[in-house]
Protein backbone atom coordinates (compact mmCIF):
# COMPACT_ATOMS: atom_id res chain seq x y z
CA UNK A 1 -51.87 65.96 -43.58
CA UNK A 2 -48.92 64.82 -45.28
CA UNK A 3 -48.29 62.38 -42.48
CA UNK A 4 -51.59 60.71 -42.97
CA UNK A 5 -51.12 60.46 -46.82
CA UNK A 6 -47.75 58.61 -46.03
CA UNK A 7 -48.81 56.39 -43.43
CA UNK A 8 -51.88 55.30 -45.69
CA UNK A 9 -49.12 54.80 -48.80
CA UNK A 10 -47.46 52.30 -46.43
CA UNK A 11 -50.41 50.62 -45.31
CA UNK A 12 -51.00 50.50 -48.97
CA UNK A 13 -47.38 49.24 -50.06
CA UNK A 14 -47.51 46.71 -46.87
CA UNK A 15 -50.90 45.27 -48.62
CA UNK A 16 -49.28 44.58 -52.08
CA UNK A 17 -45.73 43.21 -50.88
CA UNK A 18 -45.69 39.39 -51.59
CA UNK A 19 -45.22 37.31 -48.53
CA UNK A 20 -41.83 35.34 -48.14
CA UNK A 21 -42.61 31.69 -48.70
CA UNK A 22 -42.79 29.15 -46.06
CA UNK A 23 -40.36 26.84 -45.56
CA UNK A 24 -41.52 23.49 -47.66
CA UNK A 25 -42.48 20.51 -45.06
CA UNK A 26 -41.23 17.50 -45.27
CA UNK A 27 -43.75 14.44 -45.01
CA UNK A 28 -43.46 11.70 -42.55
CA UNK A 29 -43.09 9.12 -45.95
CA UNK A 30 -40.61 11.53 -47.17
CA UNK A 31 -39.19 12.10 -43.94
CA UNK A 32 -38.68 7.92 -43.58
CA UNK A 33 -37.12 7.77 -47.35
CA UNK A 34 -34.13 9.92 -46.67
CA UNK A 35 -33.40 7.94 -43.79
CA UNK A 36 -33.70 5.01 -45.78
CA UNK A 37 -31.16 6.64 -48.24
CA UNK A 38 -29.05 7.55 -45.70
CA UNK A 39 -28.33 4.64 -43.62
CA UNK A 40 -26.98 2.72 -43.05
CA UNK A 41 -23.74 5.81 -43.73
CA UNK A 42 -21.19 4.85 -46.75
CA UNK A 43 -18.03 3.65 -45.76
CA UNK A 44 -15.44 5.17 -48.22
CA UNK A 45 -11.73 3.96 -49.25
CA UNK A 46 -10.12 6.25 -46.68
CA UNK A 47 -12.26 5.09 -43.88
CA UNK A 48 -11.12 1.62 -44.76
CA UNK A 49 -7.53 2.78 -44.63
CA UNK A 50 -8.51 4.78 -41.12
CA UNK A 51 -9.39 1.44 -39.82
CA UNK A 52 -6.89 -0.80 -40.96
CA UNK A 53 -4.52 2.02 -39.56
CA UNK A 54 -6.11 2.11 -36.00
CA UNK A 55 -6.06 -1.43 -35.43
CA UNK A 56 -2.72 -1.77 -36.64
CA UNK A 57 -1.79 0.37 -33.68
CA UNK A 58 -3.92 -0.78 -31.54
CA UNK A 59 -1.77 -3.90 -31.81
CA UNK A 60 1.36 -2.82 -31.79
CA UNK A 61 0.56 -0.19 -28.45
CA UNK A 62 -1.60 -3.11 -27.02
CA UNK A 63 -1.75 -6.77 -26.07
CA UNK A 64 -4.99 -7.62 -27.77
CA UNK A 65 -6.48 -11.27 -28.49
CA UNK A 66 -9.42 -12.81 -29.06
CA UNK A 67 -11.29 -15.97 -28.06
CA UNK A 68 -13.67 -17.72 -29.08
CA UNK A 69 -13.55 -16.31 -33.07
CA UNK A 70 -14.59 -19.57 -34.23
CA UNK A 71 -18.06 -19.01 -32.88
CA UNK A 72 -18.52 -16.36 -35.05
CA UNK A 73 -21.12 -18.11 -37.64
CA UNK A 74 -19.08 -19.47 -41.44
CA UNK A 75 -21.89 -17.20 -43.48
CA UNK A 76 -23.89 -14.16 -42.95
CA UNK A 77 -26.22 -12.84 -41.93
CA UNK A 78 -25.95 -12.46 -37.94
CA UNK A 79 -26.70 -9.97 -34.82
CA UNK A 80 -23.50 -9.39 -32.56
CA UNK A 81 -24.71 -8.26 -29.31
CA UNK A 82 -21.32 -6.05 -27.67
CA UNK A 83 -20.92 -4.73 -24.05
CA UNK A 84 -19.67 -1.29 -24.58
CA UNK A 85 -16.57 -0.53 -22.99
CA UNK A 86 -14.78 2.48 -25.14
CA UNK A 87 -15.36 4.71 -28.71
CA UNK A 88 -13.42 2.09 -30.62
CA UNK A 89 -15.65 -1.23 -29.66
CA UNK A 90 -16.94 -2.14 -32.69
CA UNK A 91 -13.63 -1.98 -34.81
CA UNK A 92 -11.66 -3.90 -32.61
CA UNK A 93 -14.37 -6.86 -32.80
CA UNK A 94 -14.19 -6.26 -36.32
CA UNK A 95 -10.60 -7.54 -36.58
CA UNK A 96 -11.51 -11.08 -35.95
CA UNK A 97 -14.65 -11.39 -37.76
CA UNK A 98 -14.71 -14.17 -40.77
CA UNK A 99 -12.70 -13.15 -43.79
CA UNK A 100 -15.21 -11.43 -45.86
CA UNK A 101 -17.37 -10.52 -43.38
CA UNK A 102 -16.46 -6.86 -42.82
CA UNK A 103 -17.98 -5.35 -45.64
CA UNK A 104 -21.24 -6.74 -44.80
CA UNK A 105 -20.93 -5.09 -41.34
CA UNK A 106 -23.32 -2.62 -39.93
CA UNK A 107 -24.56 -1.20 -36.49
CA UNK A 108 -27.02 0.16 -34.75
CA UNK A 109 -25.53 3.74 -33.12
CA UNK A 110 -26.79 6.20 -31.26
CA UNK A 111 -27.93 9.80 -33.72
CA UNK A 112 -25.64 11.98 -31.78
CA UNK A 113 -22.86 10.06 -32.78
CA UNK A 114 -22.72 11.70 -35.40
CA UNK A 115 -23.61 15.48 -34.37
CA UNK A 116 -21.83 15.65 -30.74
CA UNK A 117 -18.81 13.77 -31.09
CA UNK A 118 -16.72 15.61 -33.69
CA UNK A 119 -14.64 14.19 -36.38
CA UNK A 120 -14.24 10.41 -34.41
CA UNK A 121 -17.78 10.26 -34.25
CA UNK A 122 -18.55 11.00 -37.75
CA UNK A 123 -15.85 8.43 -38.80
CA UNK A 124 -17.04 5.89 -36.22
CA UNK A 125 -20.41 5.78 -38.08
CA UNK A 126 -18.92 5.46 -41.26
CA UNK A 127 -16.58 2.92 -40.60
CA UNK A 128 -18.98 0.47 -38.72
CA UNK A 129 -21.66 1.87 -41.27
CA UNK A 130 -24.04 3.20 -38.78
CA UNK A 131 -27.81 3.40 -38.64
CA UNK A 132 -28.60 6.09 -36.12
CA UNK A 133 -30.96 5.21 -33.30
CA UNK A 134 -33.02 7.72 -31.23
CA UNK A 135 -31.74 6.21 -27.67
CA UNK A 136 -33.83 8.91 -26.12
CA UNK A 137 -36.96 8.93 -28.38
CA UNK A 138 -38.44 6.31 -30.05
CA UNK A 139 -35.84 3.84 -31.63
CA UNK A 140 -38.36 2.43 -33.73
CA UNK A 141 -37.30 3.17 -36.95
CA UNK A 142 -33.93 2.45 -36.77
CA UNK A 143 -34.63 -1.27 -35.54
CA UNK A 144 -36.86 -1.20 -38.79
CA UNK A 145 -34.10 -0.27 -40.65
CA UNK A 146 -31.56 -2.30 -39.00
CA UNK A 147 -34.22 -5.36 -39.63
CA UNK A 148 -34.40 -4.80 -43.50
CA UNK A 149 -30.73 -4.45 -43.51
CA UNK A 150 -30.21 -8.18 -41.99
CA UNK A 151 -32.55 -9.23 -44.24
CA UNK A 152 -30.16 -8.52 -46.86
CA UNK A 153 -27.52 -10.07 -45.70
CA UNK A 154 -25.97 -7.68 -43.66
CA UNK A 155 -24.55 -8.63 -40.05
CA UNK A 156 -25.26 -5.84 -37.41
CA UNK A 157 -23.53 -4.94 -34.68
CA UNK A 158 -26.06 -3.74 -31.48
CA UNK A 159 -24.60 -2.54 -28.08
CA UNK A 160 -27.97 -3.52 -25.87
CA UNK A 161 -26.31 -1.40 -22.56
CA UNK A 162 -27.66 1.86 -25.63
CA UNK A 163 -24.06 4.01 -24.31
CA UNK A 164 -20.62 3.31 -22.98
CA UNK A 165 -20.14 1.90 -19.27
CA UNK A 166 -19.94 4.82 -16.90
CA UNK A 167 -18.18 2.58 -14.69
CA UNK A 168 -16.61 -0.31 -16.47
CA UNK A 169 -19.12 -2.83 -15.20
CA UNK A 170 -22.57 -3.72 -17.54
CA UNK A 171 -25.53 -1.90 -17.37
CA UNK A 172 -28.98 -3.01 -17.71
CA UNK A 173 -29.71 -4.61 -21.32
CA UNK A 174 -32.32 -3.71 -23.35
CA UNK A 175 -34.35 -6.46 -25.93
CA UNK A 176 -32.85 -4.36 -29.38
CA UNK A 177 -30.49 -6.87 -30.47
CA UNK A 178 -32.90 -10.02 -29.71
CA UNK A 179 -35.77 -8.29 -31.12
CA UNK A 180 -33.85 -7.92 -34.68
CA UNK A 181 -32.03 -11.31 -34.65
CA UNK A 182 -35.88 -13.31 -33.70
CA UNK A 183 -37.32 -10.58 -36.39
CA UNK A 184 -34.89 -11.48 -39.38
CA UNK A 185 -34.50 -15.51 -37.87
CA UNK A 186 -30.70 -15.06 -37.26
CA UNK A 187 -28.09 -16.25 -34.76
CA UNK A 188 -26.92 -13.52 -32.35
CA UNK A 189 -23.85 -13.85 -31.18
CA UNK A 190 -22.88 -12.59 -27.92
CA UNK A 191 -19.26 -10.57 -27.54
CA UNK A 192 -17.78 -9.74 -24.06
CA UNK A 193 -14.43 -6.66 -24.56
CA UNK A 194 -12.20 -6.78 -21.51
CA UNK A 195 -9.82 -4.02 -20.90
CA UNK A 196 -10.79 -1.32 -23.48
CA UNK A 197 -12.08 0.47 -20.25
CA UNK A 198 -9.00 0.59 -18.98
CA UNK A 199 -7.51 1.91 -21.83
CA UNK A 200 -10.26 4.57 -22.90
CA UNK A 201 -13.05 5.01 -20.39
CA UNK A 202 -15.25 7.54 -21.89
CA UNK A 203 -13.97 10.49 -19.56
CA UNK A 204 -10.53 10.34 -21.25
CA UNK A 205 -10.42 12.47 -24.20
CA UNK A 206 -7.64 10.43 -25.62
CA UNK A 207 -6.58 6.33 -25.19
CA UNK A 208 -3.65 5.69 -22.41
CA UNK A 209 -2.23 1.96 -23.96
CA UNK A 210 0.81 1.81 -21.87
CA UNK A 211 1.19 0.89 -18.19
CA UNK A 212 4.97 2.30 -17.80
CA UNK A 213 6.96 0.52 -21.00
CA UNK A 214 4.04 -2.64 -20.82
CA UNK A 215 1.20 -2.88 -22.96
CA UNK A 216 -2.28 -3.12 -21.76
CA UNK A 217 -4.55 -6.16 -22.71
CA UNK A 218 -7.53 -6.47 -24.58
CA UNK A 219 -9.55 -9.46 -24.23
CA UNK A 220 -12.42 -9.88 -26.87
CA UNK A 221 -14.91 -13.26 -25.53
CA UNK A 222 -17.02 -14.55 -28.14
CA UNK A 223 -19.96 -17.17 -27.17
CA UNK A 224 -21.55 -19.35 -28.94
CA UNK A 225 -24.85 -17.85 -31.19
CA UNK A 226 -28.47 -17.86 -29.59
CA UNK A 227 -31.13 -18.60 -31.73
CA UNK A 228 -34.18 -17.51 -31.18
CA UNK A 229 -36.27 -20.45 -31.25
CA UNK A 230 -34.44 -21.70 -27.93
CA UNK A 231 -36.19 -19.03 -26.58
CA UNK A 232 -39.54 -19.30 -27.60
CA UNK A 233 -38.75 -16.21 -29.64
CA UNK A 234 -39.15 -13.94 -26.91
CA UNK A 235 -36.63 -10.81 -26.68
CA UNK A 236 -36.90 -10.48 -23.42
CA UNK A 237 -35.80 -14.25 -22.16
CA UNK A 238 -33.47 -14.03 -24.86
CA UNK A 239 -31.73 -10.97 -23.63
CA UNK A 240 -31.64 -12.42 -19.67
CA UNK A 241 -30.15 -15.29 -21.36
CA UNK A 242 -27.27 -12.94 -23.11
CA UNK A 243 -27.10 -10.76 -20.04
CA UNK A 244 -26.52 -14.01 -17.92
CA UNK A 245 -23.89 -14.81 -20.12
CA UNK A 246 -22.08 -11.23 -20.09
CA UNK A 247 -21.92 -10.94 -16.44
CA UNK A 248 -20.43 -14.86 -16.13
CA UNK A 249 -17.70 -12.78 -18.72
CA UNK A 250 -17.82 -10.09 -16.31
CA UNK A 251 -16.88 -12.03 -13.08
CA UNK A 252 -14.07 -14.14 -14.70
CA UNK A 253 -12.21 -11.58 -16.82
CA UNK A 254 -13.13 -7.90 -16.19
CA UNK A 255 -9.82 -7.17 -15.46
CA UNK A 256 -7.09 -8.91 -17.81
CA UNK A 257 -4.66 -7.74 -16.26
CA UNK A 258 -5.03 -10.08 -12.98
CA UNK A 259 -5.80 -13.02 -15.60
């Protein structure tokens, strides 16, 4: 029957068609070198001019000042352990950082910066240099990273609460930033931002500066460095040490306003 004759050409045609080629996998090495190549994320001339554009606003729309800046350490490298009040943390600690120091800045940020937060994100990570951190999964290999980073010289910026304040107030601390500074035998420095909350708590799409005609403050607290070895380099007693410190921040200058 002609039926049968065509059904057995197709079964015949289906036997001689080439398959389609699997998708190449990727090895765990090779896997681990692109993210080597990757991070920490370049930061171009235009991101420079991004940031030198947002903090120049950032002044002029807010009262911002910092103190403490002389306990930022004369020569890198260093850990600088943040609370995380707003997107914006990390450049507006970068403003009073050593002259010279910010283009040896890096930071440990979370992967979906860069995927789930649009444009800011993606310029975020570039402008603080990122070196994305599974908070969810294993963060393993970008501490390694972050580590061999340091080790070159580089200071890194860590936000041990992993996400912005939900509330304003700290969160629980995780051992990230004192695991890298006693790992790489570096200070870290501990950094307390008051008022950034107020100004961009992470459900406003957008910052609010202004109170009526006044300007908000921003308070940036740095403390002196903790070294490791006054810790019996321990991560953990080294962290309850720079979460002690934060909430003594916490209790005297949450608000600025009222100080």
């Amino acid at each position: 029957m002609p039926e049968g004759n065509d059904t057995e050409n197709i079964k015949q045609t289906a036997g001689t068609e080439p398959k389609a080629e699997e998708p190449k996998k990727t090895s765990r090495a090779e896997h681990h070198k692109n993210l080597d190549e990757k991070y920490p994320t370049h930061r171009g001339f235009w991101d420079v001019v991004a940031k030198n554009g947002f903090l120049l606003l950032t002044h002029m729309f807010c009262d911002m000042k910092c103190i403490g800046k002389e306990n930022f350490p004369a020569n890198n490298p260093y850990v600088v352990a943040s609370n995380h009040q707003s997107y914006p943390d990390g450049v507006l600690i970068i403003d009073y950082l050593p002259k010279g120091h910010f283009k040896w800045m890096c930071c440990l940020a979370a992967s979906d910066l860069e995927t789930n937060h649009g444009s800011l994100g993606r310029l975020i990570m570039r402008v603080g240099r990122g070196i994305a951190v599974d908070r969810y999964g294993n963060p393993v290999r970008g501490l390694i990273k972050a580590k061999k980073e340091i080790e070159k010289g580089n200071i890194c910026f860590v936000f041990p609460e992993g996400t912005r304040t939900h509330t304003g107030k700290l969160a629980e601390m995780k051992d990230g930033a004192a695991y890298l500074a006693i790992k790489a035998d570096v200070p870290m420095v501990p950094v307390y931002i008051a008022g950034a909350y107020q100004i961009w708590p992470r459900t406003s799409k957008q910052p609010h500066p202004l109170n009526g005609l006044k300007r908000k403050k921003i308070r940036i607290y740095v403390g002196e460095p903790l070294h490791g070895k006054d810790f019996d380099n321990d991560p953990h007693k080294m962290t309850e040490a720079l979460s002690q410190w934060m909430h003594e921040q916490e209790e005297l200058h949450w608000d600025p306003e009222l100080g």
